[in-house]
C-alpha atoms as a PDB file:
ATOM      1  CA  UNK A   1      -3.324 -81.769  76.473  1.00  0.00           C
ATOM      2  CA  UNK A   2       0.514 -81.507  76.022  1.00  0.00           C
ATOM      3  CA  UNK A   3      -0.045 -79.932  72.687  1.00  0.00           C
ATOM      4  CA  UNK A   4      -2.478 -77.518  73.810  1.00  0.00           C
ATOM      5  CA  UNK A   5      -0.067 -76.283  77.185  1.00  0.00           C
ATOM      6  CA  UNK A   6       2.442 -76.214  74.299  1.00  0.00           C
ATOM      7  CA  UNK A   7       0.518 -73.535  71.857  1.00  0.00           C
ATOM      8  CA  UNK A   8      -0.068 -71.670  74.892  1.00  0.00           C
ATOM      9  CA  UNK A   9       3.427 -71.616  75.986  1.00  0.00           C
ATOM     10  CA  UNK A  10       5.353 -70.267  72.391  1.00  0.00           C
ATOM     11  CA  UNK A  11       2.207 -67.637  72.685  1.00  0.00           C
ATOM     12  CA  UNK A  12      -0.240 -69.140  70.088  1.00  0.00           C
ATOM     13  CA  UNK A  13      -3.714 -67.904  70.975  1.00  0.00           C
ATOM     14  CA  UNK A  14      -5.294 -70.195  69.036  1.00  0.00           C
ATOM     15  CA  UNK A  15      -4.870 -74.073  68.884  1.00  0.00           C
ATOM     16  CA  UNK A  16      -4.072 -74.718  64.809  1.00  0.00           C
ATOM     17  CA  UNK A  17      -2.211 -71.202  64.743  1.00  0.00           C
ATOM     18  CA  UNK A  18      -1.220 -72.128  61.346  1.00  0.00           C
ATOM     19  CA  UNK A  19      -4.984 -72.255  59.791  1.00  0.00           C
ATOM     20  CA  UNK A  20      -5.267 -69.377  57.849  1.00  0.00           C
ATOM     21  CA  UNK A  21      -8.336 -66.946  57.789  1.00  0.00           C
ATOM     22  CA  UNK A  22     -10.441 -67.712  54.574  1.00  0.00           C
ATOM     23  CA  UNK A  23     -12.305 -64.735  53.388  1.00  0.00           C
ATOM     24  CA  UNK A  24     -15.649 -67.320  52.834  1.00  0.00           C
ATOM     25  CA  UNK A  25     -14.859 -70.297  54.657  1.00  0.00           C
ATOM     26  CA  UNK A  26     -13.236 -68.603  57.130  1.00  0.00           C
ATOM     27  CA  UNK A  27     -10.982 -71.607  59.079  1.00  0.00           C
ATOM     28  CA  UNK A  28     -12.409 -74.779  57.596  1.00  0.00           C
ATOM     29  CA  UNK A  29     -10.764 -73.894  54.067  1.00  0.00           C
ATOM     30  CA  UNK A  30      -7.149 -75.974  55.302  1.00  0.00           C
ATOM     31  CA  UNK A  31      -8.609 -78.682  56.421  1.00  0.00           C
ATOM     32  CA  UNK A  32     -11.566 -79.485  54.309  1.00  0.00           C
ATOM     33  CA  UNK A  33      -9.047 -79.529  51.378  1.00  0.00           C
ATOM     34  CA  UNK A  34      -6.517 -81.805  53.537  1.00  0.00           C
ATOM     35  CA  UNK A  35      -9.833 -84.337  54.175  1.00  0.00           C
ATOM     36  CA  UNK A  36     -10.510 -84.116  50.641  1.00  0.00           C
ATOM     37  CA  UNK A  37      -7.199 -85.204  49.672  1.00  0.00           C
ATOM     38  CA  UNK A  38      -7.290 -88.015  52.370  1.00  0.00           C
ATOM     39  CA  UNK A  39     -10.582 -89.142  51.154  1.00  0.00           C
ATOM     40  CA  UNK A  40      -9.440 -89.681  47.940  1.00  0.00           C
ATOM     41  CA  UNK A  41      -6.280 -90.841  48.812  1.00  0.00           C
ATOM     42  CA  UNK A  42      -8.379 -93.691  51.217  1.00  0.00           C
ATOM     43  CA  UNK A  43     -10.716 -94.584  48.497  1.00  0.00           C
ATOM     44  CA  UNK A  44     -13.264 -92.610  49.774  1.00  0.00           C
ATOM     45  CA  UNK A  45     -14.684 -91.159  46.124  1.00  0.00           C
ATOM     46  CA  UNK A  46     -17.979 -91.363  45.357  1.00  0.00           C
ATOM     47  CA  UNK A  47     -21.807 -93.376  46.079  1.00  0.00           C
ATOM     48  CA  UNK A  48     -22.702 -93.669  49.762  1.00  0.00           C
ATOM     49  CA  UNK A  49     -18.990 -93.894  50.481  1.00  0.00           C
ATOM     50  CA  UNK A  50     -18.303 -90.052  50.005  1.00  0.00           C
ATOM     51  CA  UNK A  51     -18.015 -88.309  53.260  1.00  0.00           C
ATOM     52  CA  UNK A  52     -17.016 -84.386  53.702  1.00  0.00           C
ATOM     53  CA  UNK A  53     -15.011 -83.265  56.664  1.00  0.00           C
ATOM     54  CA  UNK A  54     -18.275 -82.146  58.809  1.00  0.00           C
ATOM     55  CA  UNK A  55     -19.689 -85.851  58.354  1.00  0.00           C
ATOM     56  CA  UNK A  56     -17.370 -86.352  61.642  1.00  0.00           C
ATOM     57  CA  UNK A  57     -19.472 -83.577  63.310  1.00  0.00           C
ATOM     58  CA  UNK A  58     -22.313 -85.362  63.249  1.00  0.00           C
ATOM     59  CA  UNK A  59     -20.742 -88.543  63.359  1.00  0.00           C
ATOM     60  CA  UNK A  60     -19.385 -87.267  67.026  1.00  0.00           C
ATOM     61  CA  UNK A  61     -22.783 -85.459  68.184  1.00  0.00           C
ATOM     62  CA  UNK A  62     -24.740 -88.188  67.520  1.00  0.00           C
ATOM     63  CA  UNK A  63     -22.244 -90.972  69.553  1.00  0.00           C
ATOM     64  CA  UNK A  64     -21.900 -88.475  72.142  1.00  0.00           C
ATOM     65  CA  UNK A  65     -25.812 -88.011  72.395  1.00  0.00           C
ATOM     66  CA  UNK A  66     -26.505 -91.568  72.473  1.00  0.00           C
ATOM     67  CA  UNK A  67     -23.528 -91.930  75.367  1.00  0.00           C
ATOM     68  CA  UNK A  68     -25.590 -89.105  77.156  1.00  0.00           C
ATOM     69  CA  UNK A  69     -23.277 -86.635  76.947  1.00  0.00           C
ATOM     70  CA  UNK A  70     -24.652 -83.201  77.807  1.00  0.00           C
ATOM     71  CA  UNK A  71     -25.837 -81.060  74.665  1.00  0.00           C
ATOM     72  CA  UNK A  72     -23.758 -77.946  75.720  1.00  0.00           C
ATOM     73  CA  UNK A  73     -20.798 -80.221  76.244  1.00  0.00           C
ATOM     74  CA  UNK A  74     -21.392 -81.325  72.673  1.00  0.00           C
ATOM     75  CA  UNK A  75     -21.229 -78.253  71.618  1.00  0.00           C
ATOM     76  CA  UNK A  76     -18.657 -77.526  73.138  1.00  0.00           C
ATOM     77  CA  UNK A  77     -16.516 -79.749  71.038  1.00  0.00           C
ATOM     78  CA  UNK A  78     -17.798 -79.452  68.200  1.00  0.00           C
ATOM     79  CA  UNK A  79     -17.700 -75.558  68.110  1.00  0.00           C
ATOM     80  CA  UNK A  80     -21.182 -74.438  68.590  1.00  0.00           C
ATOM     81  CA  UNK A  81     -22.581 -72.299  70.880  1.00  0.00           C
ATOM     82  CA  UNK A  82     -25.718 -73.536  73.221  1.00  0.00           C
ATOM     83  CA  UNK A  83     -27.919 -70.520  72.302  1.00  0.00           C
ATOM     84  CA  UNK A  84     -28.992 -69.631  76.070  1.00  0.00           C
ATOM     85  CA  UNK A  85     -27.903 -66.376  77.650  1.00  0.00           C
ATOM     86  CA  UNK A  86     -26.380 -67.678  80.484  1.00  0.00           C
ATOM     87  CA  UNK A  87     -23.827 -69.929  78.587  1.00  0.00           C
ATOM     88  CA  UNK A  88     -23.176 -66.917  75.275  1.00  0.00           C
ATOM     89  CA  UNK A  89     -23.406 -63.706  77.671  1.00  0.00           C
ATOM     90  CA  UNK A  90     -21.866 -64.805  81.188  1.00  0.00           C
ATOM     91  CA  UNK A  91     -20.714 -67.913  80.532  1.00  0.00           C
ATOM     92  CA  UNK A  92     -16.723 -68.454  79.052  1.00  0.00           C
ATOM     93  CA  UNK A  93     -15.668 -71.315  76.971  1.00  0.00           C
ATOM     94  CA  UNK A  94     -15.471 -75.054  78.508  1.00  0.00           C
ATOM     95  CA  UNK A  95     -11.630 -75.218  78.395  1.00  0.00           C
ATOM     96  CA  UNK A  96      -9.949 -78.296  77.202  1.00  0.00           C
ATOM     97  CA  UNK A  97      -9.698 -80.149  80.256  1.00  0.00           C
ATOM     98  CA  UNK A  98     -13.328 -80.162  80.326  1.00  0.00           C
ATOM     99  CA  UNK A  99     -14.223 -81.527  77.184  1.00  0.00           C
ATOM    100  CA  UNK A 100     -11.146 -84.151  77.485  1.00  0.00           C
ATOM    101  CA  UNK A 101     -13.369 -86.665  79.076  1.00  0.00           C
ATOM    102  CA  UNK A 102     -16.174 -86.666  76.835  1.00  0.00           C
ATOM    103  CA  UNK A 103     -13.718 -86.709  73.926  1.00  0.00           C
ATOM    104  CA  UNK A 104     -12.446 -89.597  75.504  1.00  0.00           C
ATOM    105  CA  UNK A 105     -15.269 -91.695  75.071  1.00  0.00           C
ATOM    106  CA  UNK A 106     -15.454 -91.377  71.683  1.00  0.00           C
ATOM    107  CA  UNK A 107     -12.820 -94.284  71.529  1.00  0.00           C
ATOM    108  CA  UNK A 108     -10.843 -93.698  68.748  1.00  0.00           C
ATOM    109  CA  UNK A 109      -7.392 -92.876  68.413  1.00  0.00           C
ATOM    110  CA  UNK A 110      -6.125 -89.725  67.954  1.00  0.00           C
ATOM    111  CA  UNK A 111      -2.218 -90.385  67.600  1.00  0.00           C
ATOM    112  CA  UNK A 112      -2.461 -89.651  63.590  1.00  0.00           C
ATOM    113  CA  UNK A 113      -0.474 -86.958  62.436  1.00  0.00           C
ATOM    114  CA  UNK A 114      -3.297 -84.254  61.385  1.00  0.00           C
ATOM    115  CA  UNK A 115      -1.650 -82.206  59.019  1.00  0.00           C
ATOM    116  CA  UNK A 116       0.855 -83.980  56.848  1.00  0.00           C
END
């Protein structure tokens, strides 16, 4: 949450400011490629063991579901939008605070350096 009061504060209006806008992939160019090089960098090459960077999106909806975690919450995290008009039209955004707690219980530790 510190990081996130911190974008805000230097006037970042978006939370990676430094992704850049890929004309096909649009943000997810960055960090697939960082993942990639992780992966392979882990071990992480080929056979069942190969993972892409969205494996953790299902990988999160799915323990989320099974903690009952509400779908739009979900969504919420992962970037998705619940398809009903009253969440798209009239509703905003969770904000961050929101989702912290369900993010929470996903139990792992996010301490790592992202972006190295």
């Amino acid at each position: 949450m510190e990081y996130v009061a911190h974008q805000g504060s230097i006037g970042h209006t978006r939370l990676f400011s430094e992704l850049v806008r890929h004309s096909k992939h649009s943000y997810a160019a960055t960090p697939s490629k960082w993942f990639a090089n992780l992966r392979t960098k882990l071990g992480f090459t080929g056979g069942d063991e190969k993972k892409d960077f969205h494996s953790f999106r299902h990988t999160v909806a799915d323990h989320l579901k099974q903690l009952g975690v509400a779908e739009s919450v979900i969504g919420g995290i992962l970037g998705h939008q619940t398809g009903g008009i009253t969440f798209n039209r009239y509703g905003k955004d969770y904000k961050p605070e929101m989702l912290a707690a369900s993010v929470e219980m996903l139990g792992f530790d996010f301490t790592v350096t992202l972006f190295t």
